[in-house]
Every structure is written in structure tokens, then in C-alpha cells.
Protein backbone atom coordinates (compact mmCIF):
# COMPACT_ATOMS: atom_id res chain seq x y z
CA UNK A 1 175.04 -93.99 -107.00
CA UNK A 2 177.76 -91.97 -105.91
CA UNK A 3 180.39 -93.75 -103.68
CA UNK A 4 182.31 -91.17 -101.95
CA UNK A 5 182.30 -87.74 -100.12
CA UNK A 6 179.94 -85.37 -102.24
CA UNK A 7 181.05 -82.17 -102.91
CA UNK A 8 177.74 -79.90 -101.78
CA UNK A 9 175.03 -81.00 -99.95
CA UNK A 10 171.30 -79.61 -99.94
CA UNK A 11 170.21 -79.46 -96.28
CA UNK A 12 166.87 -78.18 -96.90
CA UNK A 13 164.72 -79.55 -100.05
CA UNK A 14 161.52 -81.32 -100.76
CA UNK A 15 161.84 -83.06 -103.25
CA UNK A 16 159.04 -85.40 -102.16
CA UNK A 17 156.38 -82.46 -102.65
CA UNK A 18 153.63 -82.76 -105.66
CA UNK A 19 156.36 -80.48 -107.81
CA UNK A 20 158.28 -83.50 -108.46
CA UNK A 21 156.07 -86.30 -108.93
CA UNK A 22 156.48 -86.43 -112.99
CA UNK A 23 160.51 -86.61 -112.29
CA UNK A 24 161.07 -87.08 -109.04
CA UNK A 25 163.36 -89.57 -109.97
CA UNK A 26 165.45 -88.34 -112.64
CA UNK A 27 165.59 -84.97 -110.37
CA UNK A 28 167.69 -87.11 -107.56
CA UNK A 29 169.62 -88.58 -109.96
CA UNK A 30 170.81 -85.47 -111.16
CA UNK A 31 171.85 -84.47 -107.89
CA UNK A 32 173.62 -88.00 -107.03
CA UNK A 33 175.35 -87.57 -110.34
CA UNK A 34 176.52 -84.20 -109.77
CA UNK A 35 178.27 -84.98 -105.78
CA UNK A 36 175.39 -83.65 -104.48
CA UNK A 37 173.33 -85.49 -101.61
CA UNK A 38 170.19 -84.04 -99.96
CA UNK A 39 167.72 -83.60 -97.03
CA UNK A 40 164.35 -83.52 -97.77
CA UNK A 41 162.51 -82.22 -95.09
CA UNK A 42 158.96 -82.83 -93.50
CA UNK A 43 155.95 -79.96 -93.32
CA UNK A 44 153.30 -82.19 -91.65
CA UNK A 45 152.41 -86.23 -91.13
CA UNK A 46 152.06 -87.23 -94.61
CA UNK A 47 154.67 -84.97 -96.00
CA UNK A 48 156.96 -86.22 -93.30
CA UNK A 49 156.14 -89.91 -93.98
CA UNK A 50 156.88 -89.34 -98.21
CA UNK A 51 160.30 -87.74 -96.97
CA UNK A 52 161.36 -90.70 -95.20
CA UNK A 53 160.17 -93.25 -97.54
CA UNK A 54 161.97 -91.30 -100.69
CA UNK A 55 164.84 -91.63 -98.13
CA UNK A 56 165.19 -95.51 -98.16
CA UNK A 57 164.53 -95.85 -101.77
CA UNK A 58 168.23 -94.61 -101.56
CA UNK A 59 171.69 -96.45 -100.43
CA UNK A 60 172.76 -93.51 -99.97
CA UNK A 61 173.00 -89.32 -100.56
CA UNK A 62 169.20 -89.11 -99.41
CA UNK A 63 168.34 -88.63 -96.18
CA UNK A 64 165.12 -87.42 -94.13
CA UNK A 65 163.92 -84.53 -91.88
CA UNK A 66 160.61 -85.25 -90.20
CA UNK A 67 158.07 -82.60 -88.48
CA UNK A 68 155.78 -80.15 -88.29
CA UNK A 69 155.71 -76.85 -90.21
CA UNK A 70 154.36 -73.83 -87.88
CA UNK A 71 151.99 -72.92 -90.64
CA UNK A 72 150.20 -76.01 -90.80
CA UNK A 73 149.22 -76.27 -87.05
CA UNK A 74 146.12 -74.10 -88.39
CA UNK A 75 144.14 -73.52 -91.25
CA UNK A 76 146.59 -71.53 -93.76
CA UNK A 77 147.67 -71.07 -97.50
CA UNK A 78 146.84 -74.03 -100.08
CA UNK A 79 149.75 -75.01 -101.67
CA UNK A 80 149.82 -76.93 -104.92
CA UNK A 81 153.43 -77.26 -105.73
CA UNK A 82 153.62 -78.83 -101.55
CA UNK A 83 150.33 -80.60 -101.01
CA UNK A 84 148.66 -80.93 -104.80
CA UNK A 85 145.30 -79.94 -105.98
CA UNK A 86 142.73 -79.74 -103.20
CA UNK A 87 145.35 -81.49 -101.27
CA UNK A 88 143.25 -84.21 -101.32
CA UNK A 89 146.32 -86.86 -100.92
CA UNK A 90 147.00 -85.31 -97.79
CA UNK A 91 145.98 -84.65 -94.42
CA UNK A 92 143.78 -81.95 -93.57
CA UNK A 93 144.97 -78.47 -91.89
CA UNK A 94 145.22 -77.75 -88.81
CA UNK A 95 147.28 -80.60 -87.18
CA UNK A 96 147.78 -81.55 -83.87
CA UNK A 97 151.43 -82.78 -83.25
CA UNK A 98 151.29 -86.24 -82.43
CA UNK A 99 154.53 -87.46 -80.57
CA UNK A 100 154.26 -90.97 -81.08
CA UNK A 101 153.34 -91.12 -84.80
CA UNK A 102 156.58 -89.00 -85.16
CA UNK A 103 158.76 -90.61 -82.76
CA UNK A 104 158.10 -94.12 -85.13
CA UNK A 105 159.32 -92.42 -87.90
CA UNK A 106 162.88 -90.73 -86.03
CA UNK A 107 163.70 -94.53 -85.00
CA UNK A 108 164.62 -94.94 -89.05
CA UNK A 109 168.33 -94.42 -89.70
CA UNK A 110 167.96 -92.23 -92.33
CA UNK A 111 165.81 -89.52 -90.47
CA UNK A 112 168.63 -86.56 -89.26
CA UNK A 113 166.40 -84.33 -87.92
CA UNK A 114 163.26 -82.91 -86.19
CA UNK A 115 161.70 -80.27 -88.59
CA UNK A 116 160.83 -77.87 -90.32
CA UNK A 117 159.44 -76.44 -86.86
CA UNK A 118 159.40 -73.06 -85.46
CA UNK A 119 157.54 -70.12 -85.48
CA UNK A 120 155.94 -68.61 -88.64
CA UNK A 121 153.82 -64.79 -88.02
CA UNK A 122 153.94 -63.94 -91.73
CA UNK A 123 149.79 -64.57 -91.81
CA UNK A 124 148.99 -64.99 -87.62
CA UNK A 125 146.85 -63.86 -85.07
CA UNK A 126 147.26 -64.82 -81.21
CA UNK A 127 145.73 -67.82 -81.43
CA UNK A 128 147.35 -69.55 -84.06
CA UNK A 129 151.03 -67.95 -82.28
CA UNK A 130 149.60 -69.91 -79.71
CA UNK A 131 149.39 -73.10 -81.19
CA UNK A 132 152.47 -72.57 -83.46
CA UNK A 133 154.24 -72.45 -80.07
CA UNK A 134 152.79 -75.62 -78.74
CA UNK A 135 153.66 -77.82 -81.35
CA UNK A 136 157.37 -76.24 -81.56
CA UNK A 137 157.81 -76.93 -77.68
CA UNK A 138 156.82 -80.70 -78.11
CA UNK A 139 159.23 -81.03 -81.19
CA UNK A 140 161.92 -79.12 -78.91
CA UNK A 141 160.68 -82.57 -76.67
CA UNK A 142 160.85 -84.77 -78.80
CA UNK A 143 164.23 -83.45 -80.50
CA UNK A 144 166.08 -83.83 -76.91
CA UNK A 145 164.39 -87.29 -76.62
CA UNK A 146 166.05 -88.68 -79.97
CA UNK A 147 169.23 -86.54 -79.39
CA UNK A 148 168.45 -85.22 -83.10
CA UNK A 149 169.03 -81.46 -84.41
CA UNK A 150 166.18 -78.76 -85.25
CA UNK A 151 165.24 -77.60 -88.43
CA UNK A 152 164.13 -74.29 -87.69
CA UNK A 153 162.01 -72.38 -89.57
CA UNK A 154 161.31 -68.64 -88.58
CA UNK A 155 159.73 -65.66 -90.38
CA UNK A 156 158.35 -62.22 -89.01
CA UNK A 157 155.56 -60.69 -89.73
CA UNK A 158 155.29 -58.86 -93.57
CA UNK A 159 155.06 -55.35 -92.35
CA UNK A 160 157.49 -55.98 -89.15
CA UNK A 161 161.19 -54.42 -89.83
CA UNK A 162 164.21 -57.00 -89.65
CA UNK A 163 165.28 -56.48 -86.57
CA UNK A 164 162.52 -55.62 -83.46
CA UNK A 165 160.13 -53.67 -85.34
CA UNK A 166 157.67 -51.36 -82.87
CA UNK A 167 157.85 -51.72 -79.36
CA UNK A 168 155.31 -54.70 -78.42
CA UNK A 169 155.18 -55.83 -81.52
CA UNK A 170 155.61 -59.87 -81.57
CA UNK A 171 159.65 -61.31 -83.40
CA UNK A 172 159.25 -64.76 -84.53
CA UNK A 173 163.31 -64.57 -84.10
CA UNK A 174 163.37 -63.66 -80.94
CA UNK A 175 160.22 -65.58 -79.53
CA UNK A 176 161.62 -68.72 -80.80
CA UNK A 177 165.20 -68.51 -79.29
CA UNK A 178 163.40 -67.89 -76.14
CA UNK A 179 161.74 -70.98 -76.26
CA UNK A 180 165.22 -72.85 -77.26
CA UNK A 181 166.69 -71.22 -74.42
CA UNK A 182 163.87 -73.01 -71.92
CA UNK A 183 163.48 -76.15 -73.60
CA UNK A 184 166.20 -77.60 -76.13
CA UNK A 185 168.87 -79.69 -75.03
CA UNK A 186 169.68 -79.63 -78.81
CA UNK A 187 171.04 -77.87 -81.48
CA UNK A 188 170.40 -77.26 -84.90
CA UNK A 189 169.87 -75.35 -88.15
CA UNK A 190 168.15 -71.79 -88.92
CA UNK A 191 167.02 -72.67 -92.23
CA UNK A 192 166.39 -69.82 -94.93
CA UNK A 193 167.83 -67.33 -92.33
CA UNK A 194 166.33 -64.04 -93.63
CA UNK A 195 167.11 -62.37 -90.34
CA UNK A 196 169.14 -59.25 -89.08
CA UNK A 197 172.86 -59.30 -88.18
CA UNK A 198 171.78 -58.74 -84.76
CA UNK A 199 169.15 -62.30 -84.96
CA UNK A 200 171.83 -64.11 -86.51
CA UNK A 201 174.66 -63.39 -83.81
CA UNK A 202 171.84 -64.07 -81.14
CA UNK A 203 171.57 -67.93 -82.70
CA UNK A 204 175.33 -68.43 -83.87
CA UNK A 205 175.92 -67.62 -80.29
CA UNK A 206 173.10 -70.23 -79.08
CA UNK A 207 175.39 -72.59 -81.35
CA UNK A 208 172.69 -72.83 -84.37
CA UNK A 209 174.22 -72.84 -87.53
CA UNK A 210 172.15 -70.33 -90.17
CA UNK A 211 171.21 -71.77 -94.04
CA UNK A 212 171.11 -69.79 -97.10
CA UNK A 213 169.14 -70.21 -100.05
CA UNK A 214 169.38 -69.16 -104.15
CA UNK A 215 168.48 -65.66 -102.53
CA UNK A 216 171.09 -64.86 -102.02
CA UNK A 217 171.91 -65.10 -105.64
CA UNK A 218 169.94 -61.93 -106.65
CA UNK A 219 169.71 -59.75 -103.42
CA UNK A 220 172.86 -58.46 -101.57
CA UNK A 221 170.33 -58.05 -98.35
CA UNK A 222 172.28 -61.07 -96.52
CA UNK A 223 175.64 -60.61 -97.92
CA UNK A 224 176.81 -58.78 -94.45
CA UNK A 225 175.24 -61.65 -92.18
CA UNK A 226 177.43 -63.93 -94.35
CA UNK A 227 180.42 -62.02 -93.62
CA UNK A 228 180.02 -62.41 -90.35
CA UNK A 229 179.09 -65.56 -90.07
CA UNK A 230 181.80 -67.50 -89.22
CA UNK A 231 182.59 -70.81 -92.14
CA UNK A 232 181.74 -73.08 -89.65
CA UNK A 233 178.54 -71.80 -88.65
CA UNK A 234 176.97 -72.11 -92.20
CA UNK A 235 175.07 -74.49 -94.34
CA UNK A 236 173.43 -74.19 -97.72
CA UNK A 237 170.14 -75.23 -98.81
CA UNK A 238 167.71 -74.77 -101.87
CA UNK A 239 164.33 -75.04 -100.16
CA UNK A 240 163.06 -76.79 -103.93
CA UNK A 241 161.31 -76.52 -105.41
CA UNK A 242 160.94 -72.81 -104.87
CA UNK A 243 163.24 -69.54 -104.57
CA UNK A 244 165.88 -70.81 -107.60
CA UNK A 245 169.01 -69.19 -107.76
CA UNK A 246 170.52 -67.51 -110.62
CA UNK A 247 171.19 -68.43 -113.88
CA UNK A 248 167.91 -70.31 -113.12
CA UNK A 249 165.76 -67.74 -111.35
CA UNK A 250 162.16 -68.26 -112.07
CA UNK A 251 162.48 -71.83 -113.32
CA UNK A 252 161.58 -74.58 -110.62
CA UNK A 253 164.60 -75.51 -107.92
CA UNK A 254 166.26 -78.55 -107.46
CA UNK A 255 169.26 -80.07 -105.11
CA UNK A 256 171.45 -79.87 -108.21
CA UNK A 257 171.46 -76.49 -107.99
CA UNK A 258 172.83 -75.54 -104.83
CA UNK A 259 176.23 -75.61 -105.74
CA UNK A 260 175.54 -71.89 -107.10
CA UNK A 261 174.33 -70.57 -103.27
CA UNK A 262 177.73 -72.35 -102.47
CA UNK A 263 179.57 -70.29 -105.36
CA UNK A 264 178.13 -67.17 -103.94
CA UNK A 265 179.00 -67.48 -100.62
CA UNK A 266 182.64 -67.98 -101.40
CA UNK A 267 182.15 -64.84 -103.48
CA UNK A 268 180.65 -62.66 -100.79
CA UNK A 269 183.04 -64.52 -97.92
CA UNK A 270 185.93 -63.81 -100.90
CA UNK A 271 187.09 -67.87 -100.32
CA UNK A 272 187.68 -70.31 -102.69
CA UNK A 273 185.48 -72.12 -104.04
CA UNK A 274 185.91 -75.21 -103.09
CA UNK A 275 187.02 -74.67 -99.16
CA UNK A 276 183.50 -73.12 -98.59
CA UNK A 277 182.21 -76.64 -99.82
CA UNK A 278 184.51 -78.67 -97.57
CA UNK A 279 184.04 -76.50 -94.86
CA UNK A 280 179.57 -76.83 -95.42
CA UNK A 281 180.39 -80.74 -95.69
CA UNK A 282 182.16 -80.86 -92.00
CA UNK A 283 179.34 -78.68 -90.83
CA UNK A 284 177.03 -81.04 -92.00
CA UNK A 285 178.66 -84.05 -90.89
CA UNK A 286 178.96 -82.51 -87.41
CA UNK A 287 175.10 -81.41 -86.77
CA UNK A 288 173.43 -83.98 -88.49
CA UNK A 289 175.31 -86.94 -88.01
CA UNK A 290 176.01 -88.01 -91.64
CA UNK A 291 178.46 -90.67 -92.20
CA UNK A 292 180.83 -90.07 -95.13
């Protein structure tokens, strides 16, 4: 176990999902050895519950996110790489938040955070917006009530443009700031920001930091929201075990491995190296609480 500062940190993996269970192990230990600590991060009950577990099997570097992901407050997309075949070692779809089964696990130290939560209209109709909003508001709740930081996660619709798209048409951006604005006493992350300059000012303003993943690796689509967002406004994250950045695009993602997003950024923010990683260590420090 590593006993000092680590050099990156991966805000945003889940290394507790079905991907890893024939080396979940040796996959944190890679990390640990490499000055790398990580946050994996809740999608619903049971996922939530593995995340904090995996957490205390730990001294230290491993921490815990707990919550409910937008997508999963309805029936949605089977995942086997989150939830295994059938997911038949998990709860069904369609969960109702439930406050107090969540607010037992935020009283363990090693939970930083209320999330992933948000809004999600990539597959949605008005119902399901509905009850994506419902469950963000009482996580917004229950964040203020622990004094913890948001994991956000947003994403617009497939055919809707970056930025507003038609008049009418729903933003999961904007929809969810506006229910920040009413509700959070809080702060927090924008994780796998894949927003316009415009969305990103909007939450940098709100005093959200925005996360990047290995996409940034292979698409220069984001490269002007990093320029302008400032160093201490950013985090970096690898979302394992998908989206791996370059050299291993296409292989599956682990915490190790976000030291590239971290090389890239310095690249596109034309830093050195290693004050981008100092600086995404003080930001972490500062919004989740992480003793060093």
C-alpha cells in the first residue's frame, strides 16, 4: 500500500462492476502501485453497496461514491460489463431512491460523495425525465444533509446539438443546473463533461468542477473547454472499465490508466506535466474531502 501523496487520482471508476470480478484485485493493486488512488462510484443500491465495501477492504487510496444513476430510475439498457448476465446479482430496474438505505451507507468514512446522479435524455421520454428528476432532487437532499459533493452525471439527447439544440427541445445541461440552482446547498463534480463551452462556463461559474475522460485522448472535440477551464476547476477520471484512452483504446479501462487523460491535458493546457497532477490532487482534496 502506498504511504504518501499519490501522484493522479481516478475520481470516477467502477471498478466494483462485473468487468473486474476475475482481477479485481490485482487491477487496484496496479493502481496503488503506480501513485494512483481511486473513487469508485455507485449506479444503484447494490452497485452502491459493492463500491463501499471494495472501499474498506482498503487502508487507504480507495474510496466510495454512493447513488443513483438517472438511467436506472426506469427500465433501460442491460449492461453486462455493470450489472452481469441477466443481472441476476442485482436489483431489478426501475428503482425508487430510498433515502434511508443510502443515508446508512454516507455515515461510512470512506464514502466522498452522493452519485452518479443527474439527468440522462440519451434514451427518454417525459415520464422517465420525470422520474430521473425526482430521484436527482432527493440526492440534491440528501447531499446537503451529509454536507457531501455531487457526482453529476449529464448527457443530452443523441440527435440534440451541444449546446441548446431546437427551440423547446429538452438540455439535460441546462435542466439539471436549474435544479442545482433551487435545491443544492452543495457542490460538486460534472463527471465525463461532454458539454459545450457555453454548459461548461454555466457550471464552473455555479462552482462545479468538470471531469475528463480517455476521450479526450482521441477526439480534439473538448480540447477548447479545457483551455478554458481554469486548473483549478478540473479533475480527471477514467469511467472503467469503458472509454480507454490511447495507447490502450479498445482494450478494457482501468484507474492505472488515467495518468494518460492527465498527460493530455497538460498537452492541450501546454503545462507541465506534473503541475496539472498537483494541481487535480488539491482539487480533489478540496471537493471531496480526502486526507493526504
Amino acid at each position: 500500500m502506498p504511504q504518501r501523496k499519490p501522484k493522479f487520482i481516478d475520481i470516477h471508476s467502477h471498478v466494483h462492476f462485473i468487468a473486474f470480478n476475475e482481477d479485481r484485485d490485482e487491477v487496484i493493486k496496479r493502481a496503488l502501485d503506480n501513485d494512483t488512488w481511486l473513487i469508485n462510484v455507485g449506479t444503484q443500491i447494490d452497485t452502491s453497496r459493492h463500491a463501499v465495501e471494495l472501499a474498506n477492504e482498503y487502508k487507504e487510496g480507495v474510496y466510495a461514491i454512493v447513488g443513483l444513476h438517472p438511467i436506472h430510475t426506469g427500465a433501460s439498457f442491460h449492461d453486462e460489463k455493470e450489472l452481469g448476465e441477466g443481472g441476476k446479482e442485482f436489483t431489478s430496474r426501475g428503482e425508487i431512491f430510498d433515502k434511508n438505505a443510502y443515508r446508512e451507507f454516507l455515515k461510512d468514512p470512506k464514502v466522498v460523495g452522493i452519485g452518479e446522479c443527474g439527468l440522462d435524455y440519451y434514451r427518454c421520454d417525459n415520464e422517465s425525465i420525470s422520474k430521473q428528476k425526482k430521484a436527482f432532487i432527493e440526492q440534491i437532499e440528501l447531499a446537503n444533509e451529509f454536507n457531501k459533493p455531487l457526482m453529476l452525471h449529464i448527457r443530452n439527447n443523441q440527435k440534440q446539438e451541444l449546446i441548446t439544440g431546437k427551440e423547446g427541445e429538452p438540455n439535460a445541461y441546462l435542466d439539471a443546473l436549474d435544479l442545482l440552482k433551487k435545491y443544492a446547498k452543495v457542490k460538486g463534480d460534472v463527471h465525463f463533461f461532454a458539454g459545450s463551452t457555453e454548459e461548461a462556463k454555466a457550471f464552473l461559474d455555479f462552482g462545479f468542477t468538470l471531469s475528463f475522460t480517455g476521450v479526450i485522448t482521441f477526439t480534439h472535440d473538448y480540447d477548447e473547454v479545457i483551455k478554458s477551464t481554469p486548473l483549478n476547476m478540473i479533475m480527471t477520471e477514467t469511467d472503467c472499465p469503458y472509454v480507454a484512452p490511447v495507447p490502450y483504446r479498445g482494450q478494457r479501462n482501468e484507474p492505472s490508466y488515467v495518468s494518460e487523460i492527465v498527460k493530455r491535458i497538460a498537452l492541450i493546457k501546454n503545462l507541465p506535466e506534473g503541475e496539472v497532477a498537483e494541481a487535480i490532487i488539491a482539487n480533489v482534496k478540496r471537493v471531496f474531502g480526502i486526507a493526504f
